[in-house]
N, C-alpha and C. Protein backbone atom coordinates (compact mmCIF):
# COMPACT_ATOMS: atom_id res chain seq x y z
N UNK A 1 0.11 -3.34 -10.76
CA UNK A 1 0.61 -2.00 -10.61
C UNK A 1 1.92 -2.06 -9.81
N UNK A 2 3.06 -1.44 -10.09
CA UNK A 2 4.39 -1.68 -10.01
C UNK A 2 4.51 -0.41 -8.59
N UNK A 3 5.30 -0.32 -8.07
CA UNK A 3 5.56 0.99 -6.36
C UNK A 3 5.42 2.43 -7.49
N UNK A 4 6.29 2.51 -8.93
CA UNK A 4 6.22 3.38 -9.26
C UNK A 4 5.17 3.81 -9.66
N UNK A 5 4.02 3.24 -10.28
CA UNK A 5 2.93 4.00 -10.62
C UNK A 5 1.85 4.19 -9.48
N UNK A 6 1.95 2.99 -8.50
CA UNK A 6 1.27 3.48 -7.31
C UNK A 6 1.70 4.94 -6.76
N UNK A 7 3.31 5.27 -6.81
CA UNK A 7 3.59 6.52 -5.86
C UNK A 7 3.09 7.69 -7.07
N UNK A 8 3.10 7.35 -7.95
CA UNK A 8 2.79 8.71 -9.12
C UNK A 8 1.18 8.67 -9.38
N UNK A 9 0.34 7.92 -8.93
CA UNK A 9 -1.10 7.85 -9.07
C UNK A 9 -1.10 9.04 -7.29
N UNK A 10 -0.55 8.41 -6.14
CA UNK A 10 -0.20 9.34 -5.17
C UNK A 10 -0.19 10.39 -4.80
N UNK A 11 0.62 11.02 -5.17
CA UNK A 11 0.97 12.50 -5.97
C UNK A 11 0.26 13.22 -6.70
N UNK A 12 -0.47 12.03 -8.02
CA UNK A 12 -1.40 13.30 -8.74
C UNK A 12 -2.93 13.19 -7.49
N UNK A 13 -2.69 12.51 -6.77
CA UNK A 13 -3.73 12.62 -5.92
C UNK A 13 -3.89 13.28 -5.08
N UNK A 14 -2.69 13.51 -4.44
CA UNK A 14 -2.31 15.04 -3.39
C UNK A 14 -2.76 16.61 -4.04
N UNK A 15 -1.87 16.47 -4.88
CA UNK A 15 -2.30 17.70 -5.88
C UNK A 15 -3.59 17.94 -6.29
N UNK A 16 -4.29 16.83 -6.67
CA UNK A 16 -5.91 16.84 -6.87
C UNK A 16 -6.60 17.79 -5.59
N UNK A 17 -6.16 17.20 -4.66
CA UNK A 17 -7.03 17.74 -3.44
C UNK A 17 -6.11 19.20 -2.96
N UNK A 18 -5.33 19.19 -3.31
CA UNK A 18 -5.00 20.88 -2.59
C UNK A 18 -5.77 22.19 -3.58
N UNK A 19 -5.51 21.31 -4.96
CA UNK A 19 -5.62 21.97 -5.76
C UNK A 19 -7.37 23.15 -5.87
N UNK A 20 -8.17 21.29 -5.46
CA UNK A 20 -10.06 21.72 -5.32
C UNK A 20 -10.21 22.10 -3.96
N UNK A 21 -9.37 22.43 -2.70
CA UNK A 21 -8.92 23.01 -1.83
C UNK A 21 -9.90 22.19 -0.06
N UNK A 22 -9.53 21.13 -1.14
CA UNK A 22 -9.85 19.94 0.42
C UNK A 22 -8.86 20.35 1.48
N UNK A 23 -7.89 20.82 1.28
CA UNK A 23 -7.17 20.84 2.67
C UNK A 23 -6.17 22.49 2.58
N UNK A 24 -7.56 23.48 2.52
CA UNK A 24 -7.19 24.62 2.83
C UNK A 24 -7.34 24.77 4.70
N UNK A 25 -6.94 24.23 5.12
CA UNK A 25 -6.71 23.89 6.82
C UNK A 25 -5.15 24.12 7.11
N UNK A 26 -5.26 24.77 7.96
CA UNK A 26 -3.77 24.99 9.18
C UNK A 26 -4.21 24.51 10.06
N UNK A 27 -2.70 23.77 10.76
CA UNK A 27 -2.74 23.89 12.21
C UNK A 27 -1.58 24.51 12.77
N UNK A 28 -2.21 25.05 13.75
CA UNK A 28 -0.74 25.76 14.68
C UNK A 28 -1.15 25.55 15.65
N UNK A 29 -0.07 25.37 16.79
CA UNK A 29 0.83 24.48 17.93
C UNK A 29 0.71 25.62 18.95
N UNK A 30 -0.12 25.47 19.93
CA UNK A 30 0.14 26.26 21.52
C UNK A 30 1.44 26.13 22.39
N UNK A 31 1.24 27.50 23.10
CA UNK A 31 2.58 27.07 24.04
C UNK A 31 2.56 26.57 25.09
N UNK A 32 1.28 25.57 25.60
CA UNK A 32 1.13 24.30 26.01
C UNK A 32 1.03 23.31 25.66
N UNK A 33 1.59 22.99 23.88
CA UNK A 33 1.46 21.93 23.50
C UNK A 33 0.24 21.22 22.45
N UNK A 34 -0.89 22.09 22.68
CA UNK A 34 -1.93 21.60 22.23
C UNK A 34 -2.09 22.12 20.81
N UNK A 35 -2.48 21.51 19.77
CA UNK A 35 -2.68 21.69 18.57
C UNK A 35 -4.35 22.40 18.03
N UNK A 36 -4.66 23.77 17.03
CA UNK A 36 -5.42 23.39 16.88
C UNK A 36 -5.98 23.94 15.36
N UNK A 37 -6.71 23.76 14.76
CA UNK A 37 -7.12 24.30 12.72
C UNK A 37 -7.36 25.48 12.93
N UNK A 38 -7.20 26.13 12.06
CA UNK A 38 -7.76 27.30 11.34
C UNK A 38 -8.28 27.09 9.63
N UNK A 39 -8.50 27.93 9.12
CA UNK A 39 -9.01 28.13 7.58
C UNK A 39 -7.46 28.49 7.42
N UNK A 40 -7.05 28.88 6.03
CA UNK A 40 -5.38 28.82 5.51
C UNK A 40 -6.03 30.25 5.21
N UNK A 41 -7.28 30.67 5.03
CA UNK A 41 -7.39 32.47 4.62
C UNK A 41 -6.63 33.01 6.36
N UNK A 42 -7.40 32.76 7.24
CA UNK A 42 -7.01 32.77 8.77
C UNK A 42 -5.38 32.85 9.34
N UNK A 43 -5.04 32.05 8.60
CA UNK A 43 -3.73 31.67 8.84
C UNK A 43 -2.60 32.45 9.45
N UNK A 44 -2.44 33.45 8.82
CA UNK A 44 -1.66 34.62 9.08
C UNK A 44 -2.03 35.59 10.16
N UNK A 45 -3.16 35.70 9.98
CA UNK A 45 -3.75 36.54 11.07
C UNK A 45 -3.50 36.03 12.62
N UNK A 46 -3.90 34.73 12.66
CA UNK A 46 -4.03 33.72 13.50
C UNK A 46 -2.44 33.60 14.20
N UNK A 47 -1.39 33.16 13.56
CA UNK A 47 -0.59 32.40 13.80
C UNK A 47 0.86 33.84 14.43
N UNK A 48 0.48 35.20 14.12
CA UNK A 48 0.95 36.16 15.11
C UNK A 48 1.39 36.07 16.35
N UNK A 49 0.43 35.59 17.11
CA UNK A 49 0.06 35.68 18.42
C UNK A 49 0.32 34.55 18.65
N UNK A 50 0.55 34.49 20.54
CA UNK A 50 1.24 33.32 20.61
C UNK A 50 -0.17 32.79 21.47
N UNK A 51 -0.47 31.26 21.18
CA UNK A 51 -1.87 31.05 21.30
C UNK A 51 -1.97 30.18 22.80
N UNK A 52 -2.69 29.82 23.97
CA UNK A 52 -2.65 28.66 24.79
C UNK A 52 -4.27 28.43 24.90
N UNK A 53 -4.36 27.03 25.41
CA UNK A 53 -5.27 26.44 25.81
C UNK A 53 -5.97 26.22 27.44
N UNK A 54 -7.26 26.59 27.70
CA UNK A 54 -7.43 26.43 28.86
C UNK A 54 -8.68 25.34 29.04
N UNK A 55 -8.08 24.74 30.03
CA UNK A 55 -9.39 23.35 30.44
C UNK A 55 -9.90 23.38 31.96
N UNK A 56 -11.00 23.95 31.85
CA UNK A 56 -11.58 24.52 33.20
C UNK A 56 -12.56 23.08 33.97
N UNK A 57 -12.05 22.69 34.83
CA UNK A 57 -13.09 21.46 35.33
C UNK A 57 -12.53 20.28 35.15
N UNK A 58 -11.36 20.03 34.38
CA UNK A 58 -10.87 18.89 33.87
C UNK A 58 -11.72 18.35 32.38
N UNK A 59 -13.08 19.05 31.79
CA UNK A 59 -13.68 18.61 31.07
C UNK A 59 -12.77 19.62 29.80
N UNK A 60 -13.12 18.31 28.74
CA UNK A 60 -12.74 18.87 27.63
C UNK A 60 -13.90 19.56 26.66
N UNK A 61 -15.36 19.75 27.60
CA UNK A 61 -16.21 20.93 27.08
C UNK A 61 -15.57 21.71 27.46
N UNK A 62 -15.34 22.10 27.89
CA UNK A 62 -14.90 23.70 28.61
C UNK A 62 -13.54 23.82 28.38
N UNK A 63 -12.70 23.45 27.58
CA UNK A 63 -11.25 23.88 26.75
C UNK A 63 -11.87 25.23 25.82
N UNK A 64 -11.19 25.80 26.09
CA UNK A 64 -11.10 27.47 24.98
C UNK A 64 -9.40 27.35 24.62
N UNK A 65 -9.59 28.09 23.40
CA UNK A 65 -8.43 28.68 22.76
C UNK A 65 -8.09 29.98 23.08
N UNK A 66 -7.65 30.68 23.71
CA UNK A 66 -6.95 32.26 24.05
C UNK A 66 -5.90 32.80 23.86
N UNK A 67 -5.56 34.18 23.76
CA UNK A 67 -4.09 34.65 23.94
C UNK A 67 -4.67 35.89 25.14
N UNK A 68 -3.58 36.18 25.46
CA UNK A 68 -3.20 37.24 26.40
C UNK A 68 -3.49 38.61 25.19
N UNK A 69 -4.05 39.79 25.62
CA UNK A 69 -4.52 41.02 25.26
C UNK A 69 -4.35 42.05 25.60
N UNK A 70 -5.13 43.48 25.05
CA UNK A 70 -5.11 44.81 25.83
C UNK A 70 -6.49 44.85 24.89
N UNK A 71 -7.42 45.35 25.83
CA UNK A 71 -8.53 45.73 25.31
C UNK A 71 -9.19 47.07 26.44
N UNK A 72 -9.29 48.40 26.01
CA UNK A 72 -10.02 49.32 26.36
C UNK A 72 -8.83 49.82 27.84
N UNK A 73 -7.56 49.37 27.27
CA UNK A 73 -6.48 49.53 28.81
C UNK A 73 -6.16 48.90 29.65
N UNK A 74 -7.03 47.83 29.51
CA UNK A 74 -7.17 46.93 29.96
C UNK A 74 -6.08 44.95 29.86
N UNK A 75 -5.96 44.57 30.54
CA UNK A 75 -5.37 43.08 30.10
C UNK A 75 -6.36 42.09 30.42
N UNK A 76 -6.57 41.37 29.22
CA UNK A 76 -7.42 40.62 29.19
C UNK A 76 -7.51 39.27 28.04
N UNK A 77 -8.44 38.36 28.33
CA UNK A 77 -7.92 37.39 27.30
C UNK A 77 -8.32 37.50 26.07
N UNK A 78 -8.80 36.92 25.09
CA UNK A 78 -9.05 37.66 23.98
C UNK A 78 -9.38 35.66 23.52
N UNK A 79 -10.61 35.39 23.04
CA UNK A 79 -10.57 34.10 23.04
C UNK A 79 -10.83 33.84 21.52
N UNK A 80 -10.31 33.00 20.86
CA UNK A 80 -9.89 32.48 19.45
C UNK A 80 -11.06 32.50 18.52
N UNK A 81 -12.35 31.80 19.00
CA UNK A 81 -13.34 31.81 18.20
C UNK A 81 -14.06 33.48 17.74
N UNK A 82 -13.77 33.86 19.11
CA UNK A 82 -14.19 35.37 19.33
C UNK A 82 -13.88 36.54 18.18
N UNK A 83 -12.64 36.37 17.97
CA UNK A 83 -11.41 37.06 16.99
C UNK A 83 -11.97 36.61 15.93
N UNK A 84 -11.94 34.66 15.60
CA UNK A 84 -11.96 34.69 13.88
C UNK A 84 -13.43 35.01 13.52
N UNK A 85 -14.94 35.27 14.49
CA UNK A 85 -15.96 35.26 14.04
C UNK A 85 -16.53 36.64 14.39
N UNK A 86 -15.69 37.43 15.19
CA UNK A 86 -16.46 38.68 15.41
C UNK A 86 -18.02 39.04 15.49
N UNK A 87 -18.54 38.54 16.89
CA UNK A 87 -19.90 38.19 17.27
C UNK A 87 -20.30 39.89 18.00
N UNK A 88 -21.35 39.98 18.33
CA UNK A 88 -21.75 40.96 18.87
C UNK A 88 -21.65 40.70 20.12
N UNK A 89 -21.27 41.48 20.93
CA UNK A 89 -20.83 41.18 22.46
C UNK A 89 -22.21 40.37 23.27
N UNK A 90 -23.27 40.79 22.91
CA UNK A 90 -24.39 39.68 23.53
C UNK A 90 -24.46 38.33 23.37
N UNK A 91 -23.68 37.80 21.71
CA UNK A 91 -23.94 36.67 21.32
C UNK A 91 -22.31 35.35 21.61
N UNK A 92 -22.63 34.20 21.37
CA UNK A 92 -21.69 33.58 21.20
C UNK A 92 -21.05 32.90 20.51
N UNK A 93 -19.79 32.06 20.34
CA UNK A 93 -19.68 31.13 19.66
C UNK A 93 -19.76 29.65 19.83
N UNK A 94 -20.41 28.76 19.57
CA UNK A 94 -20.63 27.16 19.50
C UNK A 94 -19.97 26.85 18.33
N UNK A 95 -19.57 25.38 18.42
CA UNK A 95 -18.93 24.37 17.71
C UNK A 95 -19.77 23.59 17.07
N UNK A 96 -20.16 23.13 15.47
CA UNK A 96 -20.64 22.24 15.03
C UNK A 96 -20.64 20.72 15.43
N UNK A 97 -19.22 20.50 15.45
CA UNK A 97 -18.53 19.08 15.61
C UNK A 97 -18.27 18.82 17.10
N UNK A 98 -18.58 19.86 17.89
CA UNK A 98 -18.03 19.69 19.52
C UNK A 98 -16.65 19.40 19.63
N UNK A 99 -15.66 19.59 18.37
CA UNK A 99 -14.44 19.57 18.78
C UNK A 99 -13.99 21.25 18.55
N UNK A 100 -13.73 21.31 19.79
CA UNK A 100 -13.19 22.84 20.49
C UNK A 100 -11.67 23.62 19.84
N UNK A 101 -10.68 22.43 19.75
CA UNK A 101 -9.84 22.15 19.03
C UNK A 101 -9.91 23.14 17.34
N UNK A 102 -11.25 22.48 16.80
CA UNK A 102 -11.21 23.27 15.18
C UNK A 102 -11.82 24.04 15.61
N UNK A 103 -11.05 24.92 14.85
CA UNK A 103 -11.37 26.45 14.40
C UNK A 103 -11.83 27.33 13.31
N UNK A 104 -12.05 26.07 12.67
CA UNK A 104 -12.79 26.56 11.26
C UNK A 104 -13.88 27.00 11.28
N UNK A 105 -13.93 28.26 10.09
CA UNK A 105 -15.21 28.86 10.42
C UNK A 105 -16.48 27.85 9.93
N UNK A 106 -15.91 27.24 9.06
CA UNK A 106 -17.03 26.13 8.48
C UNK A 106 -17.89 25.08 10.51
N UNK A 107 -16.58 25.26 11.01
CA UNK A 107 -17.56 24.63 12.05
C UNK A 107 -17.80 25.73 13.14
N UNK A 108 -17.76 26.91 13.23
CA UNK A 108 -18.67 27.53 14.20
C UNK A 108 -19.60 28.47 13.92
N UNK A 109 -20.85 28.38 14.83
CA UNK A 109 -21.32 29.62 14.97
C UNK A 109 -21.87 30.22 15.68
N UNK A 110 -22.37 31.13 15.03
CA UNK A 110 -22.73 32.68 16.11
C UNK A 110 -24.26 32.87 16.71
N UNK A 111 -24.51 32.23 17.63
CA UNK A 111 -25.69 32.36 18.69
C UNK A 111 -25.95 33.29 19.59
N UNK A 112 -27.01 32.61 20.49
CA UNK A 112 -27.17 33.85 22.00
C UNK A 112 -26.94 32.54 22.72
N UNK A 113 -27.06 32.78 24.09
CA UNK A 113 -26.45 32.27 24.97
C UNK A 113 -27.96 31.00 25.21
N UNK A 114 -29.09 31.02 25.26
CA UNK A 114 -29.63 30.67 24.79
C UNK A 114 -30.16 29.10 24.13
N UNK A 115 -29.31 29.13 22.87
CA UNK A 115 -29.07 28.90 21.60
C UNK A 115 -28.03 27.67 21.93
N UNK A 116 -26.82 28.25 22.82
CA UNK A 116 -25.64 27.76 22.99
C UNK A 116 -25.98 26.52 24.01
N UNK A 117 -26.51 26.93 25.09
CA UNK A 117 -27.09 25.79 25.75
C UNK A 117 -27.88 24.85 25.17
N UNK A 118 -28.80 25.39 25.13
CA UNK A 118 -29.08 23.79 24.01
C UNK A 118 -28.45 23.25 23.29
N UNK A 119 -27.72 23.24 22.63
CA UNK A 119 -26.34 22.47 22.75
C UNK A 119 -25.77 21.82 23.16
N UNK A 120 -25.49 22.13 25.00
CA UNK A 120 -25.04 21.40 25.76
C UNK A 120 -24.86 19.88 25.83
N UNK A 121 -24.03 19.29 26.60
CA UNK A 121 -24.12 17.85 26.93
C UNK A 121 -24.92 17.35 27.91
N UNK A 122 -25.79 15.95 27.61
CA UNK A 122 -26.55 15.27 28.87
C UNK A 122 -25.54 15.61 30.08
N UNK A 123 -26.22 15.72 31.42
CA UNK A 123 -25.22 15.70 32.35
C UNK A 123 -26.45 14.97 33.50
N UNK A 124 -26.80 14.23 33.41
CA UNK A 124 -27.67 12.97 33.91
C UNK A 124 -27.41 11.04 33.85
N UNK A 125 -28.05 11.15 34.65
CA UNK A 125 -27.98 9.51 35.01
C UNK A 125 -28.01 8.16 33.51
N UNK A 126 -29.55 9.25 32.99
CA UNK A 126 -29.95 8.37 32.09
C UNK A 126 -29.08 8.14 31.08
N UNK A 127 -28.30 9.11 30.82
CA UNK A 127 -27.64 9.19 29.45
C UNK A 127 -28.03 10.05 28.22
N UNK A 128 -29.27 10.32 28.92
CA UNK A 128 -30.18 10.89 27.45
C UNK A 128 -29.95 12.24 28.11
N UNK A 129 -30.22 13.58 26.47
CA UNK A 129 -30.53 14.71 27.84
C UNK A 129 -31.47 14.74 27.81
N UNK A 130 -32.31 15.60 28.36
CA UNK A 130 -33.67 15.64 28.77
C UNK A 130 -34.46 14.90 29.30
N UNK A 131 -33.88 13.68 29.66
CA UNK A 131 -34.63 12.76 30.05
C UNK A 131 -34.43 12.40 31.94
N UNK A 132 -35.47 11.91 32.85
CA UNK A 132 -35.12 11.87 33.86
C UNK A 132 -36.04 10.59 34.03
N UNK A 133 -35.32 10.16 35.38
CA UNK A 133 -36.25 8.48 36.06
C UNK A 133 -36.85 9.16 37.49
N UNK A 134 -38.05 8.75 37.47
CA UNK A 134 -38.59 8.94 39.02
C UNK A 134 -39.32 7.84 39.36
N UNK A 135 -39.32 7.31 40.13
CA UNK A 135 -39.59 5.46 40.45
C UNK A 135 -39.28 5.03 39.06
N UNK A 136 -40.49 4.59 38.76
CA UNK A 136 -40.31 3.63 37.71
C UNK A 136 -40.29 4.44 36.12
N UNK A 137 -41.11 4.96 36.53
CA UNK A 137 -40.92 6.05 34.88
C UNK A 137 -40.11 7.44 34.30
N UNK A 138 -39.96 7.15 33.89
CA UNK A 138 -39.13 7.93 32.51
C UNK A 138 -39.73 9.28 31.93
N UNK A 139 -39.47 10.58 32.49
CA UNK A 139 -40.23 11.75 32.12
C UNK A 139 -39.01 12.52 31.31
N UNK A 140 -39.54 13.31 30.31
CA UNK A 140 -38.93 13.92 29.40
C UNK A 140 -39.24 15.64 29.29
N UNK A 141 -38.08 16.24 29.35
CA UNK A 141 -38.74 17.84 29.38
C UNK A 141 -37.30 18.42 28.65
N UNK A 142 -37.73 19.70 28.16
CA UNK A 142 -37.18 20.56 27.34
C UNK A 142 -37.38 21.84 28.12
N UNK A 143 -35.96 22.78 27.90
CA UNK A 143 -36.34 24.39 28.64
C UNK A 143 -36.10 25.04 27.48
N UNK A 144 -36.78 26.17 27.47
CA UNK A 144 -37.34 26.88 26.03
C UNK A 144 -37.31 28.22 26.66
N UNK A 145 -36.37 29.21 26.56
CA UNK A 145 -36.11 30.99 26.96
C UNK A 145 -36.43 30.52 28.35
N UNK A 146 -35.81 29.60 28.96
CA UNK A 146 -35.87 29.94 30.49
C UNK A 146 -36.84 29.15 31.16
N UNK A 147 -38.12 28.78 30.71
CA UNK A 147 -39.09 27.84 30.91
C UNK A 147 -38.83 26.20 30.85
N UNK A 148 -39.55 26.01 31.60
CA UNK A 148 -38.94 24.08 31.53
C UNK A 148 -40.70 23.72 31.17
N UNK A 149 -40.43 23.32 30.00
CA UNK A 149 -41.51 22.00 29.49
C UNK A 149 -41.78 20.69 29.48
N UNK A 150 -42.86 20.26 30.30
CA UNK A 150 -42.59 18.49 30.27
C UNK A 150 -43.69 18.11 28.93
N UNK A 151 -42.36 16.98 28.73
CA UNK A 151 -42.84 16.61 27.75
C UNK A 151 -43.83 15.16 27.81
N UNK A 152 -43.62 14.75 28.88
CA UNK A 152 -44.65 13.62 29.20
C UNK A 152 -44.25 12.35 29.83
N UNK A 153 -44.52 11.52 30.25
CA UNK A 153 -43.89 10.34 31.18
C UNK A 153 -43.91 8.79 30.11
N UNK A 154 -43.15 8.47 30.25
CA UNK A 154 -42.49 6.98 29.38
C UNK A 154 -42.43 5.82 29.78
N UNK A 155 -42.45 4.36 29.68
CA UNK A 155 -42.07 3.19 30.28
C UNK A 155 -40.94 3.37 30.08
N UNK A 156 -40.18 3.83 28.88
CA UNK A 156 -38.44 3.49 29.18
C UNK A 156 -37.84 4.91 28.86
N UNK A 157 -36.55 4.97 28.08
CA UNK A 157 -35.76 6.15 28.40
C UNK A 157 -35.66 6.43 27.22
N UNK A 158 -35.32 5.28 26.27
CA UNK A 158 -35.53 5.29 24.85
C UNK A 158 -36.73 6.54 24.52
N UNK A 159 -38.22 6.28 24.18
CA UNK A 159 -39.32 6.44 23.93
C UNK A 159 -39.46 8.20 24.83
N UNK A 160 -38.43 8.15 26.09
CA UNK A 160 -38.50 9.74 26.38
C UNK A 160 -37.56 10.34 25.69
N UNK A 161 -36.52 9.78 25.05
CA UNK A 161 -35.32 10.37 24.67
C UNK A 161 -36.00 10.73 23.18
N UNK A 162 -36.69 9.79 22.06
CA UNK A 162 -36.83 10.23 20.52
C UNK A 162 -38.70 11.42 21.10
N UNK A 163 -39.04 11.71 22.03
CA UNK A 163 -39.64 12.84 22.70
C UNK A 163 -39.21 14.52 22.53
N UNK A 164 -38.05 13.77 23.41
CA UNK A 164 -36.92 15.01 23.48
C UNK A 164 -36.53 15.45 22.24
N UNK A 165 -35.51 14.74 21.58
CA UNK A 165 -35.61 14.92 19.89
C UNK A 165 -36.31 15.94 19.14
N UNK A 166 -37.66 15.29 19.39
CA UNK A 166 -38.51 15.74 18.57
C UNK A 166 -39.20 17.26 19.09
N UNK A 167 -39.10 17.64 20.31
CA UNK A 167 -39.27 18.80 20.74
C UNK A 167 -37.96 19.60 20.36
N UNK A 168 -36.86 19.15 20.44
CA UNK A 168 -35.79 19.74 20.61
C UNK A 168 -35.13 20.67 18.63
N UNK A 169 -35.93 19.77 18.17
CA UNK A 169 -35.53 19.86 16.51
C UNK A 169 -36.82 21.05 16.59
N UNK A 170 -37.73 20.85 16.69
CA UNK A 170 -38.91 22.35 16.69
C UNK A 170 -38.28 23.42 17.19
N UNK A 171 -37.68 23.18 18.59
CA UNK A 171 -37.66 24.13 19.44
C UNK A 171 -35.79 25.50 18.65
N UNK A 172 -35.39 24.76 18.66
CA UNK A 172 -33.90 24.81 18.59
C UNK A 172 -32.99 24.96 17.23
N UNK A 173 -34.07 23.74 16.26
CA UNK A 173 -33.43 24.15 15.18
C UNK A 173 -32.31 23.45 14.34
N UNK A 174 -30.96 24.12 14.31
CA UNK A 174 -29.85 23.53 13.71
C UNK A 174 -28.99 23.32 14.99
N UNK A 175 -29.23 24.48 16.00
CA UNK A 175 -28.56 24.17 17.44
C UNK A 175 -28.81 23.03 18.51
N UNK A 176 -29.80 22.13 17.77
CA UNK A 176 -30.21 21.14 18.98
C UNK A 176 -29.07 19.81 18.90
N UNK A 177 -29.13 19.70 19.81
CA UNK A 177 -28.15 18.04 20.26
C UNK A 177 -28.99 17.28 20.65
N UNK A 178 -29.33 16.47 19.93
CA UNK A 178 -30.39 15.15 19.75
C UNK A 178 -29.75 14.17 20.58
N UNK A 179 -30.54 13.40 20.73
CA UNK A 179 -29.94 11.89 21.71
C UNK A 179 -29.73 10.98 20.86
N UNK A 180 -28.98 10.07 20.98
CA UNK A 180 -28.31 8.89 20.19
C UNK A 180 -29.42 8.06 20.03
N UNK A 181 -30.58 7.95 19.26
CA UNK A 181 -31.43 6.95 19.29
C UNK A 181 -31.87 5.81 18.14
C-alpha cells in the first residue's frame, strides 16, 4: 500500500465515524485553562457562557465545572452538570467514568445524595472501600440510608473487599464502586 492510498483509506475513515456519529463530542476551553466535552446537541447552549473550573482540597474529586449567574436576584454559581441535566433540587449529579472533566450526558446521572456517595472513593488505609484492619483482621461494612452494616471479619483484605462488592452491587445497584479485585 503506497502513502496515497493509506491517506485516502484515512479519510474515508474519518468520515465513516462522524458520519455514524462516533464523535458527536465538543470540547470547550475554560478561562482557567482547563478543557472539558459536551454532546455537539449541547454545544451551543453550553459554549455562551464563559465557563471555569474549581478544585476544592487540591483533589481532583471535587473539581466542578461552573459559571457565574443570577438566580432568584440573586449571584450565584450555576454548576455545568446541573444546567445540562436539570435534576430536581433534592437530587444530584454523578459521573459514570469519574472523569469530572466529561460532560456528556451519556456519562452522568441523576441521583439523591445518597446514591452519590456510594460512589465515593476508598479514603482508607487498606485501599479497599469498605474495608478496615483491627489487629490482625480484616472487617468489612457497608452504610445503607444512613446505617452502617458489618459485613463480617476476614483473614485478609482481599476476601473483605469481593464482601463489600457483593453487598454493594445488592445494595446500590448501577451506583456502586466496587473494589479492584
Amino acid at each position: 500500500m503506497n502513502l496515497f492510498q493509506w491517506i485516502l483509506e484515512w479519510l474515508f475513515m474519518i468520515r465513516d465515524r462522524y458520519e455514524f456519529g462516533e464523535w458527536e463530542t465538543r470540547t470547550i476551553y475554560t478561562a482557567n485553562g482547563h478543557r472539558f466535552l459536551v454532546d455537539a446537541e449541547d454545544y451551543a447552549r453550553v459554549n455562551q457562557y464563559r465557563w471555569s473550573v474549581h478544585v476544592r482540597e487540591g483533589s481532583f474529586q471535587h473539581l466542578q465545572v461552573f459559571r457565574t449567574g443570577w438566580r432568584n436576584h440573586k449571584r450565584c454559581s450555576i454548576l455545568l452538570t446541573r444546567m445540562l441535566m436539570n435534576p430536581k433540587q433534592s437530587h444530584c449529579v454523578a459521573f459514570r467514568n469519574d472523569d469530572r472533566l466529561d460532560c456528556r450526558k451519556a456519562n452522568l446521572l441523576i441521583c439523591v445524595r445518597s446514591q452519590l456517595q456510594a460512589n465515593a472513593r476508598a479514603q482508607n488505609l487498606s485501599g479497599y472501600r469498605g474495608v478496615t484492619k483491627t489487629m490482625n483482621r480484616w472487617y468489612a461494612a457497608i452504610t445503607v440510608h444512613g446505617k452502617r452494616q458489618y459485613l463480617g471479619c476476614f483473614l485478609n483484605a482481599r476476601e473483605a473487599a469481593v464482601a463489600y462488592n457483593e453487598a454493594a452491587k445488592k445494595h446500590y445497584g448501577e451506583f456502586a464502586r466496587l473494589n479492584p479485585v
